[in-house]
Structures are given as C-alpha cells and as structure tokens.
PDB file of N, CA and C in Angstrom:
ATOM      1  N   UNK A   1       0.802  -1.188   0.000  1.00  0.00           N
ATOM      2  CA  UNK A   1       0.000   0.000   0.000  1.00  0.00           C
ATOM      3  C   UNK A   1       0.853   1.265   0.000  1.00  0.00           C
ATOM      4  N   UNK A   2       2.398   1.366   0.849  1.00  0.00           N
ATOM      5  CA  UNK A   2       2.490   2.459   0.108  1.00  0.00           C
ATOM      6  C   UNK A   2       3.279   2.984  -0.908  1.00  0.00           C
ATOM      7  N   UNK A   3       3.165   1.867  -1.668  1.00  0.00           N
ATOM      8  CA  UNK A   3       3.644   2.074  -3.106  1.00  0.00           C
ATOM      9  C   UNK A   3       2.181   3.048  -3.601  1.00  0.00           C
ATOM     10  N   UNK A   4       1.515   2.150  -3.690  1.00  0.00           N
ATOM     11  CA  UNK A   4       0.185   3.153  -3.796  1.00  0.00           C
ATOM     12  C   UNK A   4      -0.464   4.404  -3.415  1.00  0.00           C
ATOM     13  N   UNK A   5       0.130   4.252  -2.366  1.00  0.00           N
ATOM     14  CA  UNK A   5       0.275   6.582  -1.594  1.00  0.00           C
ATOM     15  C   UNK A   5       0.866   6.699  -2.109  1.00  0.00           C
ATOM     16  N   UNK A   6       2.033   6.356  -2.568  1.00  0.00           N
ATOM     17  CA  UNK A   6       3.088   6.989  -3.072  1.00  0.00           C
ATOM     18  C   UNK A   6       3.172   7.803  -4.505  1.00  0.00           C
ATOM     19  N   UNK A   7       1.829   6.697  -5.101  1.00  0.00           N
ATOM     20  CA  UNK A   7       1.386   7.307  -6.771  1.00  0.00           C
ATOM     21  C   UNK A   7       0.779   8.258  -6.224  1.00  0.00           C
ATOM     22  N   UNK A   8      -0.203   7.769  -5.419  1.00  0.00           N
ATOM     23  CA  UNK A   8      -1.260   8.699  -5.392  1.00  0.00           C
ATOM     24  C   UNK A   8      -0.801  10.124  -4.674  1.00  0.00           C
ATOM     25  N   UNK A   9       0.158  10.473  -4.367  1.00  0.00           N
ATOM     26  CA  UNK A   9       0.825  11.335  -3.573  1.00  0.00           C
ATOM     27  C   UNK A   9       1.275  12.039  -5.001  1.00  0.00           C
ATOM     28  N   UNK A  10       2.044  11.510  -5.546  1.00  0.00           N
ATOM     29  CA  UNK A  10       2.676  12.055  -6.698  1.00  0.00           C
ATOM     30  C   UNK A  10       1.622  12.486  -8.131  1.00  0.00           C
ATOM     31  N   UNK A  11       0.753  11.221  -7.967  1.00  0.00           N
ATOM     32  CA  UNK A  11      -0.119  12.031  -9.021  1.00  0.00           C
ATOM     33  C   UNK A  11      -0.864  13.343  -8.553  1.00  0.00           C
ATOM     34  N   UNK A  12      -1.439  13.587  -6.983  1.00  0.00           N
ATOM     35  CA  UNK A  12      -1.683  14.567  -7.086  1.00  0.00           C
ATOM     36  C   UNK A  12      -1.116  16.090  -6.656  1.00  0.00           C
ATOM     37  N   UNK A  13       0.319  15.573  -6.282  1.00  0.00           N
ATOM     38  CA  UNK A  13       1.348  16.707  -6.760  1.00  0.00           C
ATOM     39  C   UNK A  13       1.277  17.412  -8.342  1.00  0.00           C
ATOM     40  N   UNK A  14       1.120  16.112  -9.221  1.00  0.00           N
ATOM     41  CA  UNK A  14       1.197  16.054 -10.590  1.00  0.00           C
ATOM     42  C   UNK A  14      -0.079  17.295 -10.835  1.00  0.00           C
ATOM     43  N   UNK A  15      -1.026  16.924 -10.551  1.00  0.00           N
ATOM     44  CA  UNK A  15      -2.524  17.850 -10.647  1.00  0.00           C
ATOM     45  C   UNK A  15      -2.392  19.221 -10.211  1.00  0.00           C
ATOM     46  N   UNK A  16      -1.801  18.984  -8.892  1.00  0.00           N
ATOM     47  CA  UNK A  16      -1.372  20.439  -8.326  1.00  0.00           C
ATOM     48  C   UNK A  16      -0.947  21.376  -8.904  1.00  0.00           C
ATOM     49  N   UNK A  17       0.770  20.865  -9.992  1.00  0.00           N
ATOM     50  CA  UNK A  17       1.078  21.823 -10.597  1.00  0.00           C
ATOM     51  C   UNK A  17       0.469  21.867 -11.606  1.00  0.00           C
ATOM     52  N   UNK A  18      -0.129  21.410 -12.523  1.00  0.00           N
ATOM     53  CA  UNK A  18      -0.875  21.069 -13.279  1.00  0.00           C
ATOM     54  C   UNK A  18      -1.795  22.241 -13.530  1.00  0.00           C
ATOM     55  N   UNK A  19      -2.829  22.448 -12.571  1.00  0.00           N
ATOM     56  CA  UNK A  19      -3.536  23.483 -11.601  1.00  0.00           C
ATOM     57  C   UNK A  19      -3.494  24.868 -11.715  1.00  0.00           C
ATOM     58  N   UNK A  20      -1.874  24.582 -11.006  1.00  0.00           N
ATOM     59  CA  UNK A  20      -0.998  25.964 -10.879  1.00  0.00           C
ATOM     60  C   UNK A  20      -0.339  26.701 -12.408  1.00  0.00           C
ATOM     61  N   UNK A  21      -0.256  25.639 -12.941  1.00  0.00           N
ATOM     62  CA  UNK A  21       0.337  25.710 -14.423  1.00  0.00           C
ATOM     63  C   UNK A  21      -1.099  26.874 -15.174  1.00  0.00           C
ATOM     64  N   UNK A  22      -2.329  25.918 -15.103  1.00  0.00           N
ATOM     65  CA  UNK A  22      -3.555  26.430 -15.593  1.00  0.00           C
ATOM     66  C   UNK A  22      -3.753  28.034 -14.727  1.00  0.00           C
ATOM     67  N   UNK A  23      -3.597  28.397 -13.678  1.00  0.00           N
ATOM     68  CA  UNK A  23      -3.900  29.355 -12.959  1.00  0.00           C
ATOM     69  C   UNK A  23      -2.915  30.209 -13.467  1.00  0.00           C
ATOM     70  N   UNK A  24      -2.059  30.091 -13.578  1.00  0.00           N
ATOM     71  CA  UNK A  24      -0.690  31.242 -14.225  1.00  0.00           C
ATOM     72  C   UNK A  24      -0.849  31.671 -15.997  1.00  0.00           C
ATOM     73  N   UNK A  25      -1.291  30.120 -16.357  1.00  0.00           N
ATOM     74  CA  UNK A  25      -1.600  30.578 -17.656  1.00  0.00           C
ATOM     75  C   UNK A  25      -2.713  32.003 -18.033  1.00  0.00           C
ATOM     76  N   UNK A  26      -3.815  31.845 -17.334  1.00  0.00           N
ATOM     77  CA  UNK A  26      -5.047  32.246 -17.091  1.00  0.00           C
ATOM     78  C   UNK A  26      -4.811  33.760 -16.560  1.00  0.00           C
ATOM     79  N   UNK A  27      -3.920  34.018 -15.753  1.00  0.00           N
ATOM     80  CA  UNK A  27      -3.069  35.373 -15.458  1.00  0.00           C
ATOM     81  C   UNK A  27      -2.619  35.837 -16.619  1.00  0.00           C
ATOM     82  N   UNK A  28      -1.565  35.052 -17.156  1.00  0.00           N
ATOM     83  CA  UNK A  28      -1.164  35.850 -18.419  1.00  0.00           C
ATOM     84  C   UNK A  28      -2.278  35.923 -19.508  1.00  0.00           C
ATOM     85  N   UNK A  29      -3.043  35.551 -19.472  1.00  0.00           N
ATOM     86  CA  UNK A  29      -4.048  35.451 -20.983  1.00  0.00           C
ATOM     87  C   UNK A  29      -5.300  37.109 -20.157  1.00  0.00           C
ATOM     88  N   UNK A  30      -5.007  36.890 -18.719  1.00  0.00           N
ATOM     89  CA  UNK A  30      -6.285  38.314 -18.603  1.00  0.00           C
ATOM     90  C   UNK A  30      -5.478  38.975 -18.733  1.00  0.00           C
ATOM     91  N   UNK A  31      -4.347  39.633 -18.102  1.00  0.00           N
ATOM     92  CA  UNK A  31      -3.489  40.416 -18.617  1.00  0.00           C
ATOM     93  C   UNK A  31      -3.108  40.731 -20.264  1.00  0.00           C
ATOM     94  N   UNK A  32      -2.756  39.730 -21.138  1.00  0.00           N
ATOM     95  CA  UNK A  32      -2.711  39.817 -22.936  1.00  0.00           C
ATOM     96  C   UNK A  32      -4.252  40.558 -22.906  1.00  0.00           C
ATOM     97  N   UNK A  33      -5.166  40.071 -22.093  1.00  0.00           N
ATOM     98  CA  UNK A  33      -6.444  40.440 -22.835  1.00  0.00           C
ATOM     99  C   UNK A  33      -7.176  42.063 -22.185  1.00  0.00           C
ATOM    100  N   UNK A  34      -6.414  42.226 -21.059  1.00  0.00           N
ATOM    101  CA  UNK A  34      -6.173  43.471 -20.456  1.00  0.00           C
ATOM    102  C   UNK A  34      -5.467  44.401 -21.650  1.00  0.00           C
ATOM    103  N   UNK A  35      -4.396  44.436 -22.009  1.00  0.00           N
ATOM    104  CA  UNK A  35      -3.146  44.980 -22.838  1.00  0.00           C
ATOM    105  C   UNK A  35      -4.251  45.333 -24.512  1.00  0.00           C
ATOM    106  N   UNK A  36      -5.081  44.082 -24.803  1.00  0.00           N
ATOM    107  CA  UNK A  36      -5.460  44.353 -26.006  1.00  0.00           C
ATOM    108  C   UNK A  36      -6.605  45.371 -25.979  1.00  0.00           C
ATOM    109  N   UNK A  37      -7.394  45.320 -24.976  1.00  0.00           N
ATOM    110  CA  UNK A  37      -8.570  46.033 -24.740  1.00  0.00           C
ATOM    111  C   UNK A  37      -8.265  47.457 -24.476  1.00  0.00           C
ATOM    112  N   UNK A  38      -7.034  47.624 -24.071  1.00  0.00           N
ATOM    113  CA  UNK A  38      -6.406  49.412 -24.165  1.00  0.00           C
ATOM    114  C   UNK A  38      -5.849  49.320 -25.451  1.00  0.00           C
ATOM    115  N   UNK A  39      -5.538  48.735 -25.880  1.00  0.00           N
ATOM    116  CA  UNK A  39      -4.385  48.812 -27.388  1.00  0.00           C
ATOM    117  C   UNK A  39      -5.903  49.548 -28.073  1.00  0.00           C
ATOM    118  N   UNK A  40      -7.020  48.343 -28.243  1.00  0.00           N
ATOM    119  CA  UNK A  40      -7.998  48.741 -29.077  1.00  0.00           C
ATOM    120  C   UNK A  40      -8.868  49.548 -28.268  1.00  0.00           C
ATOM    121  N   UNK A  41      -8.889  49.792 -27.306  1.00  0.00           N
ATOM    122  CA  UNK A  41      -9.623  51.650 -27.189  1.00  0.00           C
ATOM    123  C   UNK A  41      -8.939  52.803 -27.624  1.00  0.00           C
ATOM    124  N   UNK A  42      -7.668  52.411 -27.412  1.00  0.00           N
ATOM    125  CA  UNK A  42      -6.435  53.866 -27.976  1.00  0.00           C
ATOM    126  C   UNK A  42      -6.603  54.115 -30.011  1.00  0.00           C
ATOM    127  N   UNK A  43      -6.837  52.608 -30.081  1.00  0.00           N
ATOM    128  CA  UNK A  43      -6.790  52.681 -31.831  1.00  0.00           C
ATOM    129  C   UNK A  43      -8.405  53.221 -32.277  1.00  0.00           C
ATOM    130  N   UNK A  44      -9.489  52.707 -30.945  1.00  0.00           N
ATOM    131  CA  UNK A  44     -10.681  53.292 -31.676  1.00  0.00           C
ATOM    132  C   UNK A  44     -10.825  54.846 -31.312  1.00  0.00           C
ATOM    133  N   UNK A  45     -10.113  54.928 -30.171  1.00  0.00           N
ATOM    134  CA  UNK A  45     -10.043  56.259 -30.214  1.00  0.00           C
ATOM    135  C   UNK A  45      -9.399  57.424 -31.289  1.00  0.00           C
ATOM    136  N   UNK A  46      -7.954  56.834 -31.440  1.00  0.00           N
ATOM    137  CA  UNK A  46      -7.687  57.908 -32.943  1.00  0.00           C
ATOM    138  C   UNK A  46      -8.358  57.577 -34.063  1.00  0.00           C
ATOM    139  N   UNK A  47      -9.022  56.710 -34.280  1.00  0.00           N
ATOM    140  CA  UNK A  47      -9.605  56.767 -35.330  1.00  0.00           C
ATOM    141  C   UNK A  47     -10.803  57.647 -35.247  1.00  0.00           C
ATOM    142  N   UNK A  48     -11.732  57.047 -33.687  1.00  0.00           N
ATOM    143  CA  UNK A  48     -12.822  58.424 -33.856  1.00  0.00           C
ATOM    144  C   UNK A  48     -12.550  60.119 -33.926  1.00  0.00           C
ATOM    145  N   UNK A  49     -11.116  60.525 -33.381  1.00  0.00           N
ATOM    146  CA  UNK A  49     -10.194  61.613 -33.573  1.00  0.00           C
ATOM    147  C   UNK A  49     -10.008  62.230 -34.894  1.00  0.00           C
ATOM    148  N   UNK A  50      -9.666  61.192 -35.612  1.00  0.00           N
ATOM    149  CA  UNK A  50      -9.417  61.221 -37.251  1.00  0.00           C
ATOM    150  C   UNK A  50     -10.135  61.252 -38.077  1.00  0.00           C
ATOM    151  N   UNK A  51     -11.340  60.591 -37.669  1.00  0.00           N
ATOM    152  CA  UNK A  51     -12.822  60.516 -38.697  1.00  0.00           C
ATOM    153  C   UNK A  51     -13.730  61.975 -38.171  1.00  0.00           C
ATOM    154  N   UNK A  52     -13.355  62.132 -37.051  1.00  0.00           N
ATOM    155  CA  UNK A  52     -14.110  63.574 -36.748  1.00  0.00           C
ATOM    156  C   UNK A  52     -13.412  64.815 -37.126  1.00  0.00           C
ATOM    157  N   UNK A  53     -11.787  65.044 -37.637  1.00  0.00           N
ATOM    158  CA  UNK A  53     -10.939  65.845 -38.157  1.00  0.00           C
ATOM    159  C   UNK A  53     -11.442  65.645 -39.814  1.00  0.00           C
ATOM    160  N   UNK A  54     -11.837  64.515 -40.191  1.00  0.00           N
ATOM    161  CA  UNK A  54     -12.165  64.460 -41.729  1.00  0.00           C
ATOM    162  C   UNK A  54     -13.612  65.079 -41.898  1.00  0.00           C
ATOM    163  N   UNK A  55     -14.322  65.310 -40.848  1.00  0.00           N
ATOM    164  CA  UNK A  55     -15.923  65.669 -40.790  1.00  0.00           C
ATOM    165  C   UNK A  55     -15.851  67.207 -40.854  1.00  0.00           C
ATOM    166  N   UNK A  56     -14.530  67.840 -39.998  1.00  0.00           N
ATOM    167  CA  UNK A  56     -14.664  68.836 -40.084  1.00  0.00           C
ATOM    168  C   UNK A  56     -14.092  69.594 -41.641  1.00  0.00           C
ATOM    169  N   UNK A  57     -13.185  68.833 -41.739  1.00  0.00           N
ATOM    170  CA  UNK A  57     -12.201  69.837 -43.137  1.00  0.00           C
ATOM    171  C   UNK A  57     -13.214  69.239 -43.890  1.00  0.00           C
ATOM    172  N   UNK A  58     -14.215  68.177 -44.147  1.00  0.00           N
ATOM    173  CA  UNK A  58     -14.895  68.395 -45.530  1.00  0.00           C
ATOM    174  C   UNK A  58     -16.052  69.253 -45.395  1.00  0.00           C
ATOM    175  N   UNK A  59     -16.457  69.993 -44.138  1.00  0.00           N
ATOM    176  CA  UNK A  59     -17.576  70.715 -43.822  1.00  0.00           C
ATOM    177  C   UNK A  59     -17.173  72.123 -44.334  1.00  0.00           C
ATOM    178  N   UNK A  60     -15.866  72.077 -43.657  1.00  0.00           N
ATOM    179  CA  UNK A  60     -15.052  73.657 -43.931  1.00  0.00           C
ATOM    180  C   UNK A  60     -14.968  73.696 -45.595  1.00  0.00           C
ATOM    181  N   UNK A  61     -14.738  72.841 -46.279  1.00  0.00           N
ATOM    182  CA  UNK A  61     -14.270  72.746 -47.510  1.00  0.00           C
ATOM    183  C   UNK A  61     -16.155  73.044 -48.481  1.00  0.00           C
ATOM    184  N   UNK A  62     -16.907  72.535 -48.144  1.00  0.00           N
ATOM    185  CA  UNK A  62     -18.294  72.634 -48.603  1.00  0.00           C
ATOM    186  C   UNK A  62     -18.557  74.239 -47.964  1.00  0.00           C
ATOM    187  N   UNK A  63     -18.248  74.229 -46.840  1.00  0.00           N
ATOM    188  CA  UNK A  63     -18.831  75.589 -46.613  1.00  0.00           C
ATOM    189  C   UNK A  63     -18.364  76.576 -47.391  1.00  0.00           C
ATOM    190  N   UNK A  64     -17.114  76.278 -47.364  1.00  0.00           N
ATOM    191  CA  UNK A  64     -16.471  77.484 -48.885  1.00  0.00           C
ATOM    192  C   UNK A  64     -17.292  77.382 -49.811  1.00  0.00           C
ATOM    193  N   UNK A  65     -17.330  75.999 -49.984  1.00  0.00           N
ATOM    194  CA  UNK A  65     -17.995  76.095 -52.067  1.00  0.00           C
ATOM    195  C   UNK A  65     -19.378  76.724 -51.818  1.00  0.00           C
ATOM    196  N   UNK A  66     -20.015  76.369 -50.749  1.00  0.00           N
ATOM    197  CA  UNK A  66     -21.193  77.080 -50.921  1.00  0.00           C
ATOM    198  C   UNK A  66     -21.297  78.677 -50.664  1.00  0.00           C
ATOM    199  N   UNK A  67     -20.274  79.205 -49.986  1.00  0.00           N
ATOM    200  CA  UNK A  67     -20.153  80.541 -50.095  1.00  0.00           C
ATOM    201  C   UNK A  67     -19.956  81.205 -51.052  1.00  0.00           C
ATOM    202  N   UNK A  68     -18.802  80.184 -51.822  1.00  0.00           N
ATOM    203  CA  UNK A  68     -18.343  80.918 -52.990  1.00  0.00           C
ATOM    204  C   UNK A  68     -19.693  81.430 -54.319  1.00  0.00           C
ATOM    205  N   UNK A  69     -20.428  80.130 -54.391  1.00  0.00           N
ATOM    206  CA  UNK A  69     -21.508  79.771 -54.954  1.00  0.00           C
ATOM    207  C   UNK A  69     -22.547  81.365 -54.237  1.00  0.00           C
ATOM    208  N   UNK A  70     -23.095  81.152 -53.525  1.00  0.00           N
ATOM    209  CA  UNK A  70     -23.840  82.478 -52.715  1.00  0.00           C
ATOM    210  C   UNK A  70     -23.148  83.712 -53.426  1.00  0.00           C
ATOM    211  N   UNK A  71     -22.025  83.657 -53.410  1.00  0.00           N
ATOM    212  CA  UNK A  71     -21.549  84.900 -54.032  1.00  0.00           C
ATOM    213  C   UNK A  71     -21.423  85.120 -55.539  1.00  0.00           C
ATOM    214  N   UNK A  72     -21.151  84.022 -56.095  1.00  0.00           N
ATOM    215  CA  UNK A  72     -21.700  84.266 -57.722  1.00  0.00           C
ATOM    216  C   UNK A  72     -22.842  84.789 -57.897  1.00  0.00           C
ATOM    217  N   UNK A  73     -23.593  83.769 -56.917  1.00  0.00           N
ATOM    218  CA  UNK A  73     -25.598  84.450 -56.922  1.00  0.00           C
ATOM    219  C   UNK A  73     -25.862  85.639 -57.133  1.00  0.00           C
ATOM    220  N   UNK A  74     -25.429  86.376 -55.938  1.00  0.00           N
ATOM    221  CA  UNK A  74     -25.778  87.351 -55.435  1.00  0.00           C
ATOM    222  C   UNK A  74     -24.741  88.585 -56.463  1.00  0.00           C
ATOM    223  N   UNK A  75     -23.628  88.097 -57.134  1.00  0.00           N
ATOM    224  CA  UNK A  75     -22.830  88.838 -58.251  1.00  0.00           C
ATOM    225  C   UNK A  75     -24.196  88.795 -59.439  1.00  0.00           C
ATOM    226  N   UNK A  76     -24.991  87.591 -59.683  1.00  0.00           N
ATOM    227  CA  UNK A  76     -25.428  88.296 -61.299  1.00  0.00           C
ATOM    228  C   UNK A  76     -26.466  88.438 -60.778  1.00  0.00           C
ATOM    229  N   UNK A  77     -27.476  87.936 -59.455  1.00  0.00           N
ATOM    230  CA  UNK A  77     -28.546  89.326 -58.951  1.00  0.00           C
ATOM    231  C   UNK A  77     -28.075  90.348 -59.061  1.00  0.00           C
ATOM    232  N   UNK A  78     -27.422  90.791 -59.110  1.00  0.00           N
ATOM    233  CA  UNK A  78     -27.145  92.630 -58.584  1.00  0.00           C
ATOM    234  C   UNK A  78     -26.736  93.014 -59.987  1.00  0.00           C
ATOM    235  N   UNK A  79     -25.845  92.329 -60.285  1.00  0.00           N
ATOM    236  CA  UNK A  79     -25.532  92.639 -62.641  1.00  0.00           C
ATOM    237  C   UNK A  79     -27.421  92.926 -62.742  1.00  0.00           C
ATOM    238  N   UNK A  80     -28.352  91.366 -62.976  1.00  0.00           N
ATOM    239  CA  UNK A  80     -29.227  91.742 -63.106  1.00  0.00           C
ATOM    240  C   UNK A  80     -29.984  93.029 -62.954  1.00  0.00           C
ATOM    241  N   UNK A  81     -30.072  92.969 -61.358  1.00  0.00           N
ATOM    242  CA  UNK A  81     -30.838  94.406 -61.249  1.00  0.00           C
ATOM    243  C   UNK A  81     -30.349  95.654 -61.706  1.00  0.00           C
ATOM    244  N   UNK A  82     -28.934  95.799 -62.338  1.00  0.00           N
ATOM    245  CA  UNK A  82     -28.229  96.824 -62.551  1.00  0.00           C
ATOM    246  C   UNK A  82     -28.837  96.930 -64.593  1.00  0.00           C
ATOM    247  N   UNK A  83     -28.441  95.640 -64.986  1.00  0.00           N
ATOM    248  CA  UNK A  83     -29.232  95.824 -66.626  1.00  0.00           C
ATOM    249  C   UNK A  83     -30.652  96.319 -66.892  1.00  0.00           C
ATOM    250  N   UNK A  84     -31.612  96.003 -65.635  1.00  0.00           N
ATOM    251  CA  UNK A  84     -32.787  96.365 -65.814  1.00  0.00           C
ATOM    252  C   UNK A  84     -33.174  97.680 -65.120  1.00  0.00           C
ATOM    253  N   UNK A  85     -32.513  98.167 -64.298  1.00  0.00           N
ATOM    254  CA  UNK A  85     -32.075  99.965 -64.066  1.00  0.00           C
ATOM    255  C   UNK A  85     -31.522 100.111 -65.111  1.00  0.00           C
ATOM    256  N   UNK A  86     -30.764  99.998 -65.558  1.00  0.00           N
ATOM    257  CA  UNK A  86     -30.059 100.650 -66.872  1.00  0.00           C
ATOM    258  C   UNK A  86     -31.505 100.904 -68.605  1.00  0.00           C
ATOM    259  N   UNK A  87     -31.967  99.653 -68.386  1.00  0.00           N
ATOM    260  CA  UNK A  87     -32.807  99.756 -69.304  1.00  0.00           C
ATOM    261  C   UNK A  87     -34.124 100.761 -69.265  1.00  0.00           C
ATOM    262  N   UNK A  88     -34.439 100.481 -67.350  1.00  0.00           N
ATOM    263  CA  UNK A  88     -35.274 101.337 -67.890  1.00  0.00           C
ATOM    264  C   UNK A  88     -35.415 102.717 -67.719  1.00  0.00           C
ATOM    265  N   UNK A  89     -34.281 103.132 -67.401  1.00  0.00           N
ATOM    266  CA  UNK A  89     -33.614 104.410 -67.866  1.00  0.00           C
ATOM    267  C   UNK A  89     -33.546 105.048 -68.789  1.00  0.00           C
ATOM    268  N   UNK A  90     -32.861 104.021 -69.739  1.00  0.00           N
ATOM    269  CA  UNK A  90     -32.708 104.398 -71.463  1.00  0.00           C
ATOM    270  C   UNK A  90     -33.961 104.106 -71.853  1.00  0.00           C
ATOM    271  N   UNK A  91     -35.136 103.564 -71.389  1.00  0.00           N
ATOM    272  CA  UNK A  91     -36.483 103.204 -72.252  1.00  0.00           C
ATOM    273  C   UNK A  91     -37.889 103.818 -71.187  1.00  0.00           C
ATOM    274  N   UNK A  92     -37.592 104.554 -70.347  1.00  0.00           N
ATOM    275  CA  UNK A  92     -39.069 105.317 -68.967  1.00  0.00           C
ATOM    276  C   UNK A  92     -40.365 104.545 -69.879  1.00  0.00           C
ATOM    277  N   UNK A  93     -40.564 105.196 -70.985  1.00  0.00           N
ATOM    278  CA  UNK A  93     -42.269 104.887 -71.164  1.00  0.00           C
ATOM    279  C   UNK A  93     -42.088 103.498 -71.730  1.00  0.00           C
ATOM    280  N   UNK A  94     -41.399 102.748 -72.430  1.00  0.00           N
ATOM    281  CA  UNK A  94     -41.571 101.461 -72.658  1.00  0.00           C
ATOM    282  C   UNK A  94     -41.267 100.575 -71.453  1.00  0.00           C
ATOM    283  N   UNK A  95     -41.073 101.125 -70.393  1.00  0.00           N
ATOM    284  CA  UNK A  95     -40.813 100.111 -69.533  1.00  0.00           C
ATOM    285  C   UNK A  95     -41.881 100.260 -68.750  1.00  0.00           C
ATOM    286  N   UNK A  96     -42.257 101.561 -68.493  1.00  0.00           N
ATOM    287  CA  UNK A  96     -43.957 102.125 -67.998  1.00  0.00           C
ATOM    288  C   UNK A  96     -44.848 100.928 -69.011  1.00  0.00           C
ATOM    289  N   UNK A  97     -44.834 100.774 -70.533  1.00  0.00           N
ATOM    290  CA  UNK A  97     -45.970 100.269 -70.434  1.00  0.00           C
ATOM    291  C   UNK A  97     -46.088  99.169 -70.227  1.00  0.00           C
ATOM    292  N   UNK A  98     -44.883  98.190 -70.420  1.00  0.00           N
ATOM    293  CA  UNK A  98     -44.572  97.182 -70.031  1.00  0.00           C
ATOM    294  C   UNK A  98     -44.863  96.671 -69.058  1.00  0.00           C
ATOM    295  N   UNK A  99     -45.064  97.366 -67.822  1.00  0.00           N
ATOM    296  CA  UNK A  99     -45.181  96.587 -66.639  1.00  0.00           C
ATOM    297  C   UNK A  99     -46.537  97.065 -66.280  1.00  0.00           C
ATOM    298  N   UNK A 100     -47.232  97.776 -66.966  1.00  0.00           N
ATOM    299  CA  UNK A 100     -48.881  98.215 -66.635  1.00  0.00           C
ATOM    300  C   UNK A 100     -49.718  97.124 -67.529  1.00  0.00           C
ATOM    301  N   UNK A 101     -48.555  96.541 -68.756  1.00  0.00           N
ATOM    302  CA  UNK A 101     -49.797  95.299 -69.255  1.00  0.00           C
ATOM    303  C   UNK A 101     -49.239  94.088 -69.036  1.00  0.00           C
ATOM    304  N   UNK A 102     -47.930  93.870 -67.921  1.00  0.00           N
ATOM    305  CA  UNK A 102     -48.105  92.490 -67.102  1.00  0.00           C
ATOM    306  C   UNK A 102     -48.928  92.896 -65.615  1.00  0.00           C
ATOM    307  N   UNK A 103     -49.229  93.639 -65.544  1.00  0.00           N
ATOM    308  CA  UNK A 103     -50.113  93.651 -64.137  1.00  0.00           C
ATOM    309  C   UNK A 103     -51.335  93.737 -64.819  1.00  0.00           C
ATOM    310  N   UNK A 104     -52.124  94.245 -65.798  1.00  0.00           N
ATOM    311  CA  UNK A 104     -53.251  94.175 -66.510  1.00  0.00           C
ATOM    312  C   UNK A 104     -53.735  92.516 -66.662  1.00  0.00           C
ATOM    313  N   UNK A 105     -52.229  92.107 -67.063  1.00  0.00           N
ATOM    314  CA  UNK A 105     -52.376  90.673 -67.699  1.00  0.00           C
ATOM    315  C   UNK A 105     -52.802  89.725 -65.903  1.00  0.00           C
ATOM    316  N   UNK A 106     -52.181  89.879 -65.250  1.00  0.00           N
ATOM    317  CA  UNK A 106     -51.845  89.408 -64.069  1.00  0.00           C
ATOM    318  C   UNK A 106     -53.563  89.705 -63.290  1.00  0.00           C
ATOM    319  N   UNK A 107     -53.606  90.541 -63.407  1.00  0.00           N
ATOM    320  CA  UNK A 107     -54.971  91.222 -62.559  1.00  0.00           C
ATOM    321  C   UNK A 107     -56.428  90.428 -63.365  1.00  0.00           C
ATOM    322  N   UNK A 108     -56.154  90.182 -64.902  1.00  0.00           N
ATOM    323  CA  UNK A 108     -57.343  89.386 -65.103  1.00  0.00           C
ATOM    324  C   UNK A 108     -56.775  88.112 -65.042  1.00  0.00           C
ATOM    325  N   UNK A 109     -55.836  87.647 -64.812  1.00  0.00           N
ATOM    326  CA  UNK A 109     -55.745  85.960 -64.518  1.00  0.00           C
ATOM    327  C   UNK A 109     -56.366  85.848 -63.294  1.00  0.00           C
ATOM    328  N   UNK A 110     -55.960  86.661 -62.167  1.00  0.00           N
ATOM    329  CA  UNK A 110     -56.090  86.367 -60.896  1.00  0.00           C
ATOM    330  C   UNK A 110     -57.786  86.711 -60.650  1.00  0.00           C
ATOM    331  N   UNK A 111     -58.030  87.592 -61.351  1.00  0.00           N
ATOM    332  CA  UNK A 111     -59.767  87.633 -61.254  1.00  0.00           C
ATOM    333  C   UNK A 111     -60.613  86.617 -62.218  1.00  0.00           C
ATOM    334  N   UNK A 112     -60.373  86.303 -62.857  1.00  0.00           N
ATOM    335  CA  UNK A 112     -60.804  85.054 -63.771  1.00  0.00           C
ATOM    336  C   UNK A 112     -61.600  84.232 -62.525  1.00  0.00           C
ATOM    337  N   UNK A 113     -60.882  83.744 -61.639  1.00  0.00           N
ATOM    338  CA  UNK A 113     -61.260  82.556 -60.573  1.00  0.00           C
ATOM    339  C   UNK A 113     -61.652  82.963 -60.038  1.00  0.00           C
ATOM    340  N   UNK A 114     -62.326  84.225 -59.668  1.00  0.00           N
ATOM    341  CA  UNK A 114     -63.147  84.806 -59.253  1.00  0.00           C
ATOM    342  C   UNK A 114     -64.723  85.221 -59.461  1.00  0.00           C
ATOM    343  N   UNK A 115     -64.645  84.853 -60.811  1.00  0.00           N
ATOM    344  CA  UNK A 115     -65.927  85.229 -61.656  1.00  0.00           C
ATOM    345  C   UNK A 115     -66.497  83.968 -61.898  1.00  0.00           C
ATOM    346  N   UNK A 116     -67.780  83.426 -61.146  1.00  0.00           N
ATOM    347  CA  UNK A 116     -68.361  82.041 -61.222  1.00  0.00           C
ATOM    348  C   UNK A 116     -69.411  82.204 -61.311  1.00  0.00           C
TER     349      UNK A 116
END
C-alpha cells in the first residue's frame, strides 16, 4: 500500500502543478487580454479623432464652395438688377408700359377665378 500513496501522492502533486500551471496561464491570458482592450480603445479612439478631423475639413471645404456659390448668386442678382435699371432708364415709357400690361395681364388671370 504504500507504493500506492506513493502514486497517489505524486499524481496529485502532478494535478497540483498542473492546476498551478492552468492558474498562471489564465493570469497571463487576462493580462494579454487586459493589454489588447487598451491597445484597441487607444486605436478606436484615434480613429474616432481622425474621422471627426475628416468631418470637419470636408464641412469647412463645402462651406467654402457654398459661399463661394452664394456669391456668384448674389454677383449676377445685382448685374441683373443693374441691366434692368439701366434699361429702364434708357427706355421710362416702354418700360412704364410694359409693366402696366403684365399687371393688366396678371390682374385678369387672378380675377378670372373669381368670376363664377
């Protein structure tokens, strides 16, 4: 019999470290898995850093074009209103009658739907 403690002594020395082997492993793997879980918050972080730096310069970059754009607008509004001062300058009574027979014209469209 104690040949037989003697396994059994040793096998469960054997288990023990065995055990201990598994418990150390299990340390290093939360730790690797500690290490990765900051690695990948730091990487999702510059990236959300970087994707929100690209949100802004293409906003800044549109906001130009659309300014620029606003300002062409507002360049051949004002040409406009400047050709049609000019015209009817050089033309008083043709431009007088002009606009007394689109409001003539205008005044019986709009009364038309009126008359039932």
């Amino acid at each position: 019999m104690a040949v037989k403690e003697k396994v059994e002594e040793l096998e469960d020395r054997r288990l023990e470290k065995e055990i201990a082997d598994i418990k150390d492993d299990l340390s290093v793997l939360r730790d690797d898995l500690a290490d990765l879980a900051r690695a990948l918050k730091e990487t999702l972080g510059d990236y959300r850093q970087t994707a929100r730096e690209e949100v802004r310069r293409k906003a800044g970059e549109a906001q130009a074009r659309i300014g620029e754009q606003v300002g062409k607008a507002r360049a051949l509004g004002e040409e406009a209103v400047e050709q049609m001062e000019r015209k009817i300058v050089e033309r008083p009574l043709a431009s007088l009658l002009t606009a007394a027979g689109i409001g003539f014209i205008l005044a019986r469209l709009l009364e038309g739907g009126r008359r039932n």
